[in-house]
Every structure is written in C-alpha cells, then in structure tokens.
Protein backbone atom coordinates (compact mmCIF):
# COMPACT_ATOMS: atom_id res chain seq x y z
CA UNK A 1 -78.26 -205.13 -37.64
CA UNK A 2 -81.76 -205.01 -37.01
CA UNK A 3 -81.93 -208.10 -34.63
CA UNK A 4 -79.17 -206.04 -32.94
CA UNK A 5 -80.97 -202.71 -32.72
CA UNK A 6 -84.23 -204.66 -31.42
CA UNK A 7 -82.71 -206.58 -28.23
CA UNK A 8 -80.42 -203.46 -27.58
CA UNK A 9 -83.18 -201.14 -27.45
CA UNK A 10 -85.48 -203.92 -25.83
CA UNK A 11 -82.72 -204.20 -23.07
CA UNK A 12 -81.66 -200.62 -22.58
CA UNK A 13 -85.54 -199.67 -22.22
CA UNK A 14 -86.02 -201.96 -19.33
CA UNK A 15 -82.92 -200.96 -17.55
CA UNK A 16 -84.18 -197.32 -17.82
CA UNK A 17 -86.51 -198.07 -15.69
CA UNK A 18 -84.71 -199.22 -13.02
CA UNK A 19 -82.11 -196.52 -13.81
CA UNK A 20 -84.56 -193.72 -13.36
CA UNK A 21 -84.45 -192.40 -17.18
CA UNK A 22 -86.52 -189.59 -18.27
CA UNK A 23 -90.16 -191.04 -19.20
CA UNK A 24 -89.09 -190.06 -22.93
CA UNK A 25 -85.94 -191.70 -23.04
CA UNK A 26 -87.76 -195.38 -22.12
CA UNK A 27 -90.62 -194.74 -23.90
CA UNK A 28 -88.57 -194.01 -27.23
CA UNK A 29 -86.26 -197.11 -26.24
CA UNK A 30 -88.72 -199.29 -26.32
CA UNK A 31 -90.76 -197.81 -29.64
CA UNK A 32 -87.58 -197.91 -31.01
CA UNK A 33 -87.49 -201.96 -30.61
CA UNK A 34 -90.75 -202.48 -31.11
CA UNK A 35 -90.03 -200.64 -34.18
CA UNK A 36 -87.10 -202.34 -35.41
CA UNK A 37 -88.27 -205.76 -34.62
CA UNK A 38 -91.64 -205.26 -37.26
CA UNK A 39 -89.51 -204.03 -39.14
CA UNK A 40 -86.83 -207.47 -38.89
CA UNK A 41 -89.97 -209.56 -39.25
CA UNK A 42 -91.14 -208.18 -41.99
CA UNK A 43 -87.72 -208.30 -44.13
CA UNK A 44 -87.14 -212.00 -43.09
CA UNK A 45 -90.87 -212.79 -44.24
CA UNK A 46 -89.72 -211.58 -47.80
CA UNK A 47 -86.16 -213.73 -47.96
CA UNK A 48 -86.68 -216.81 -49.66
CA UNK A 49 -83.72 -218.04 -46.67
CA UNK A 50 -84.19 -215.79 -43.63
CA UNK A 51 -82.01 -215.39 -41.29
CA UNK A 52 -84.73 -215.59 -38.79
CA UNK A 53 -87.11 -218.54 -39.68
CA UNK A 54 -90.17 -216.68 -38.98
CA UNK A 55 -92.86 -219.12 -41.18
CA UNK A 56 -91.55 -221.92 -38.60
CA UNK A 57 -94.07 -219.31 -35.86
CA UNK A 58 -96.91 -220.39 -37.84
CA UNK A 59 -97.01 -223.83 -36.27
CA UNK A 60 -98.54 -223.43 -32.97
CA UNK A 61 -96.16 -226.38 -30.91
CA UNK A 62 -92.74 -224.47 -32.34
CA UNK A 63 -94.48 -221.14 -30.82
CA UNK A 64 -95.41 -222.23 -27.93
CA UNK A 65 -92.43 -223.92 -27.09
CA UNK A 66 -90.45 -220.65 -28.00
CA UNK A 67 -92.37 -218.70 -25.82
CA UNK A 68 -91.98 -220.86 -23.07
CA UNK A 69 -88.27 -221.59 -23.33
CA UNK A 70 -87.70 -217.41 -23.33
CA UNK A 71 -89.86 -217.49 -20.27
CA UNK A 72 -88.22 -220.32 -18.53
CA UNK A 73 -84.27 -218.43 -19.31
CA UNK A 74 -85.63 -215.18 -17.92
CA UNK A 75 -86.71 -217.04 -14.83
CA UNK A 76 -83.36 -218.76 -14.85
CA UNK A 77 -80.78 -215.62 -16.06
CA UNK A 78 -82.76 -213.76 -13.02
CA UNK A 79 -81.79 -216.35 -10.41
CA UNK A 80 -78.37 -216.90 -11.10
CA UNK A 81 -77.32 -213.15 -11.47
CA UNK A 82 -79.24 -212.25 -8.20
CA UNK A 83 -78.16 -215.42 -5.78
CA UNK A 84 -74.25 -215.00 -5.97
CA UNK A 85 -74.73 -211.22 -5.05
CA UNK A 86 -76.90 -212.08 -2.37
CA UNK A 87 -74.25 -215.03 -1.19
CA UNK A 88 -71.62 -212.44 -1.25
CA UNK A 89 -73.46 -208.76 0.04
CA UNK A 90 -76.29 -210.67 1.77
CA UNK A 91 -74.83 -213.18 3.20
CA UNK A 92 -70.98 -212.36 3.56
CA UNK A 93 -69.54 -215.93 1.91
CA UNK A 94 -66.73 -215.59 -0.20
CA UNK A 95 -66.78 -215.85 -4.13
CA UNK A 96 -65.72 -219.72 -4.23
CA UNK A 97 -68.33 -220.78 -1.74
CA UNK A 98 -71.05 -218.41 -3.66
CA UNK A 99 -69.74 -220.29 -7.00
CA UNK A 100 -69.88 -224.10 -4.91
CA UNK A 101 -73.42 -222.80 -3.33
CA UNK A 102 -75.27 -222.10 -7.08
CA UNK A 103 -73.30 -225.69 -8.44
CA UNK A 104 -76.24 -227.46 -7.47
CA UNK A 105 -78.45 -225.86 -10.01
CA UNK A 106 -76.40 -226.74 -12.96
CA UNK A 107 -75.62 -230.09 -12.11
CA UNK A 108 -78.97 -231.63 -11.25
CA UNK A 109 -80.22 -229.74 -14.31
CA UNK A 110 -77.57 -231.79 -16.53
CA UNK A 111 -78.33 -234.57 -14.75
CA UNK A 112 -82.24 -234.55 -15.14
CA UNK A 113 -81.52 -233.32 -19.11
CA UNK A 114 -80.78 -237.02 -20.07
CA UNK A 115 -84.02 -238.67 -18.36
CA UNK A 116 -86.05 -236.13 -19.39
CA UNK A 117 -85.00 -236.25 -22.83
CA UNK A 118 -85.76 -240.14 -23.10
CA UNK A 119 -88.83 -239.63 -21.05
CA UNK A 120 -90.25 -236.95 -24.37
CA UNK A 121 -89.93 -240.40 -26.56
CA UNK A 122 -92.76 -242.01 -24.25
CA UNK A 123 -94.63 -239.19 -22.63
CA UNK A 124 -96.48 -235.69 -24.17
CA UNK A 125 -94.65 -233.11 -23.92
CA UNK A 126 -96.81 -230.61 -22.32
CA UNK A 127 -96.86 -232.69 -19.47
CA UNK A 128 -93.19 -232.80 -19.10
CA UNK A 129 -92.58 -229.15 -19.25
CA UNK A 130 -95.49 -228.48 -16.89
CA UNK A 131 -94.00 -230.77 -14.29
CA UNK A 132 -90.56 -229.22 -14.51
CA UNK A 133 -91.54 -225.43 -14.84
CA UNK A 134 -93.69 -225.96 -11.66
CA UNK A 135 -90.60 -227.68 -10.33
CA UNK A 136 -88.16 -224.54 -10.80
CA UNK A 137 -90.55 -222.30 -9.57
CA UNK A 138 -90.79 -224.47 -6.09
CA UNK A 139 -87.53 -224.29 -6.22
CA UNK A 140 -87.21 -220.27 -6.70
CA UNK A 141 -90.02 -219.96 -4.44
CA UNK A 142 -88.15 -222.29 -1.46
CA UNK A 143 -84.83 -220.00 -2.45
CA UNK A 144 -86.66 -216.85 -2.40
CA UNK A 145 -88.50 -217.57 1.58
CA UNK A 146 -85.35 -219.65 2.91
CA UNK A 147 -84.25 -218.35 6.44
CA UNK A 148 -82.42 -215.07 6.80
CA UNK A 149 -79.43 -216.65 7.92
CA UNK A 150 -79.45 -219.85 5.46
CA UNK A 151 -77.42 -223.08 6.40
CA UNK A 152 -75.40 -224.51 3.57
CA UNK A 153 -77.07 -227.09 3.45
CA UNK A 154 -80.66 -224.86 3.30
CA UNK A 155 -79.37 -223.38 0.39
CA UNK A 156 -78.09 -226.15 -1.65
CA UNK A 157 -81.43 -228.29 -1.31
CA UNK A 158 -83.40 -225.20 -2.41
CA UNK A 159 -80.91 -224.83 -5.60
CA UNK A 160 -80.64 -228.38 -6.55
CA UNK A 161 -84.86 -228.33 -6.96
CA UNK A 162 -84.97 -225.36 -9.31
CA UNK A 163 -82.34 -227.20 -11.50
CA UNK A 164 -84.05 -230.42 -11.33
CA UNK A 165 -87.04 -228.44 -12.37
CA UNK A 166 -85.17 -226.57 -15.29
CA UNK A 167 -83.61 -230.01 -16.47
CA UNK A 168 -86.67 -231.62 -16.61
CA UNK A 169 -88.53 -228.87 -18.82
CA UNK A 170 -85.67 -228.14 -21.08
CA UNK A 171 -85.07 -231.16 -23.16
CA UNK A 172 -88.04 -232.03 -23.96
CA UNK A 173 -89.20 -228.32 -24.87
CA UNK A 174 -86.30 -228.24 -26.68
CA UNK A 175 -87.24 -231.19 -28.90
CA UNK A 176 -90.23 -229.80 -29.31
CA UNK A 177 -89.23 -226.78 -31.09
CA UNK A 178 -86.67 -228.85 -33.08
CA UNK A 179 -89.20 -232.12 -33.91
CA UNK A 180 -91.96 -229.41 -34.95
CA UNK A 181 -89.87 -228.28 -38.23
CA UNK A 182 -89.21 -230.01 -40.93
CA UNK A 183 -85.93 -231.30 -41.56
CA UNK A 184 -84.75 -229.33 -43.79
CA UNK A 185 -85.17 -226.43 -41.13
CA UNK A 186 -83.73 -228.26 -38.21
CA UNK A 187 -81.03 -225.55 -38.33
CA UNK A 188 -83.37 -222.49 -38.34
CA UNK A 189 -85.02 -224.01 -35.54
CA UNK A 190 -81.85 -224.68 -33.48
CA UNK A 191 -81.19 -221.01 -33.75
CA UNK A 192 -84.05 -219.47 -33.07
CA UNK A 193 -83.64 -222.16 -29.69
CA UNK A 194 -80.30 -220.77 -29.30
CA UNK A 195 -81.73 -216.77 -29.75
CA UNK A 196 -84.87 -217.71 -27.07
CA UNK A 197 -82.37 -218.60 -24.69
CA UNK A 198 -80.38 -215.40 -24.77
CA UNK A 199 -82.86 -212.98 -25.42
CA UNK A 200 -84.32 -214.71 -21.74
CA UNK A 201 -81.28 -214.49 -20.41
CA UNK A 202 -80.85 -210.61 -21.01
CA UNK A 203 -84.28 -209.39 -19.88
CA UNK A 204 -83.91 -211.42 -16.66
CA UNK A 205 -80.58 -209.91 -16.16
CA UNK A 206 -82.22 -206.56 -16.90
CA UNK A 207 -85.08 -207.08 -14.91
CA UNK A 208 -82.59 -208.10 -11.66
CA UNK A 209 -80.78 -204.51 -12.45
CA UNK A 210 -84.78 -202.71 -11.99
CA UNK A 211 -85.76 -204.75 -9.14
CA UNK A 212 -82.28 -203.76 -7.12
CA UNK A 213 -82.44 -200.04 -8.04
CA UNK A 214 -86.32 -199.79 -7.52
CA UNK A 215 -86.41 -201.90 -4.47
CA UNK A 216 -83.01 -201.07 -2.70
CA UNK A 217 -81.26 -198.35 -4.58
CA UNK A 218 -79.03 -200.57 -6.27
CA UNK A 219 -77.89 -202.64 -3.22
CA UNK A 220 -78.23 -206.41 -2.15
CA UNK A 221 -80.82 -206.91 0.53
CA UNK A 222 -82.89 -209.65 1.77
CA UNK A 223 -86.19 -208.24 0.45
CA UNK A 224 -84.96 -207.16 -2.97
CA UNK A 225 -83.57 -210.73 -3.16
CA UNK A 226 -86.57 -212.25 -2.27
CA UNK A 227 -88.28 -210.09 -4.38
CA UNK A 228 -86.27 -211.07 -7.49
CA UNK A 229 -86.67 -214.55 -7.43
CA UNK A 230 -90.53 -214.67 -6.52
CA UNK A 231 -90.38 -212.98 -10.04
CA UNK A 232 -88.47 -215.02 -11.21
CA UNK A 233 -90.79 -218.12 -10.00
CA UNK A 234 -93.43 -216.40 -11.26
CA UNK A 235 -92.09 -216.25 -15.13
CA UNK A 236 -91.49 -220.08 -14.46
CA UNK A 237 -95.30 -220.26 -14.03
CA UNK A 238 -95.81 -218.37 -17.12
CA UNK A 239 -93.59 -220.86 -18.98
CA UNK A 240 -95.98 -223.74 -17.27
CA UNK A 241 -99.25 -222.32 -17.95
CA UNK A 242 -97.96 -222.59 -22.10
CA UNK A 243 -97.24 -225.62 -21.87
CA UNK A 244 -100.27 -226.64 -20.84
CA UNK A 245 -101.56 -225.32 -24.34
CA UNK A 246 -102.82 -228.09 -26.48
CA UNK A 247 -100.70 -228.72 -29.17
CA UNK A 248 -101.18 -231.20 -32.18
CA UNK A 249 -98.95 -234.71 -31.81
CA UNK A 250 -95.28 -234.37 -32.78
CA UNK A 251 -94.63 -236.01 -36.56
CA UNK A 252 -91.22 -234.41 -37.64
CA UNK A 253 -91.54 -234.45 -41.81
C-alpha cells in the first residue's frame, strides 16, 4: 500500500502541473509521496525479508545502476508515448504506419540486447552504458530536429539509433544491478530492476502529459514534440553521466 500511495502521489503531482492544479493541491501531492516513500523505506529497513530490498542501495554499483536504468525508461516511456501522437496529429499517418514507423526502436534494441550482453563478460560496464545512453540520446536528439515533413525513411533511421542505443545500455546495466547482489538476493534485485523500469516509465509518461499542456494546451505540435524528446535525450544524458561513476569490479558472492 505504501509503494502504491508513493508512485500515485509521485505521478498525480507531476501531472498537476501540467494540468494547471492549485499550487496546494501539487505541493501536498508531492509531500504526500515524499512522505509515504520515508515512510516505505523505513518499514522495509526493519523486515528481516522486505519487500523492497533496500540494504542492496548500500552498494554503490546496484545504486548507480538503478538510478540510471529509471533515467534511461523515463527517456524511453517519453519517446514512445509522444512519437505515435505526433505520427498521427503531426504528421497525419494512420495508426498502422505510426505502429510500423516506432518498430524500429524495439527491434534494433532486441537485437543489440544479445551483443551487448556478451560484450559486459569482456568489457566494464560503465563504458558500455555510456556508449549506449549517448547513443539513444543521438538518436532522440536526430528524432527530435528531423525535418518538418519527415520521409519514412528519415524517421525510421532516426528510431532505429535510439534503440540501438537503449539495447546497448540495457543489458549490461541490467547485469549490473543483478551481478552486484548476492545470490541469495538475485530475486530482490530483479524486482527492484523490474520497479526502476516502471516507475521510469510513468514519470516520462507524466512528464509528456506537462510538456503538451504547458507547451501547446494539450495538443500535438511540432515544437511541443520536439520539445519532449530533447527532454527526453537529455534524461538519457543523465543516465550516461552515472555511468560514468566509478564503481568497484563486479564479483557476484
């Protein structure tokens, strides 16, 4: 219930902003998360199996990489929430062809997943996810300053970069966070993967939702499109710049 209460509250306070809520109303939204989550930390810290693995924090690679992966999925739950509506209002396409234009993204991404992965075996980490955050935001950038009046083929080059980017950051961060805990708490540390990823996911999605009312008054334009994903590229920078963090060398006990 608390985890519930915290995102809610965390999610519901940054859509009142681009909702145009009463100062009040935000401002207690978010206290109100900020709130519960202490308060969810500081329960799990006193179960002798938490829910929410919070001890795993105090190793500094498992943080980082946590931090990064919630930055990378708000960079990503951004982009593919704002480019079909642009495809669609912006651009005029239909929904198939605004589905077939963002395929590139998920495919290269799958695609890059398995070399990435066995390059983490030979290669540091850090340098891995560096490469492939700066990748996604090239490719977010490229997406967000393509023509007005995009060719297919414009678009799908642009898309397939950000997903080799994403693919080549996300295994091996992912290993990271997994390979940091011990092996008894594998599990804890797949699920607080699994939680990163959706808690980035919602406050991109949020964030798209303020950027379109701010920007446009809740319509799809060209600026408020670009807009979005130059955000967006820019949380994929934040997810680069920690993992340039030094870390200690990976030895899973």
């Amino acid at each position: 219930m608390l985890n519930a209460i915290t995102v809610t509250l965390l999610v519901k306070g940054i859509e009142g902003v681009g909702e145009s809520q009463r100062v009040g109303i935000v401002i207690a939204e978010l206290a109100g998360a900020a709130i519960a989550g202490y308060v969810l930390v500081h329960r799990q810290k006193m179960l002798p199996i938490p829910m929410l693995a919070i001890d795993l924090f105090d190793r500094r690679i498992f943080a980082l990489a946590v931090t990064a992966s919630v930055c990378s999925f708000m960079a990503q739950g951004l982009a593919f929430v704002v480019l079909p509506f642009y495809f669609i209002d912006g651009l005029g396409v239909s929904q198939v062809k605004a589905g077939l234009l963002l395929t590139p993204w998920p495919i290269t991404a799958g695609l890059m997943s398995h070399f990435s992965g066995r390059l983490a075996d030979r290669y540091p980490i850090r340098i891995l996810g560096t490469i492939g955050m700066v990748g996604m935001a090239a490719g977010l950038l490229l997406l967000a300053f393509a023509p007005s009046n995009p060719t297919t083929f414009q678009i799908v080059w642009r898309a397939a970069v950000g997903g080799l980017g994403f693919g080549f950051f996300g295994a091996p961060n992912n290993r990271a966070m997994v390979a940091s805990a011990p092996r008894e708490r594998s599990g804890a540390a797949g699920g607080i993967s699994t939680m990163s990823r959706l808690i980035g996911q919602s406050i991109g999605i949020a964030v798209v939702a303020v950027i379109f009312s701010l920007v446009s008054h809740g319509g799809v334009t060209l600026h408020s499109t670009s807009l979005a994903l130059a955000m967006g590229a820019g949380f994929a920078l934040v997810s680069a710049a920690i993992c340039t963090f030094p870390v200690p060398h990976l030895h899973p006990e």
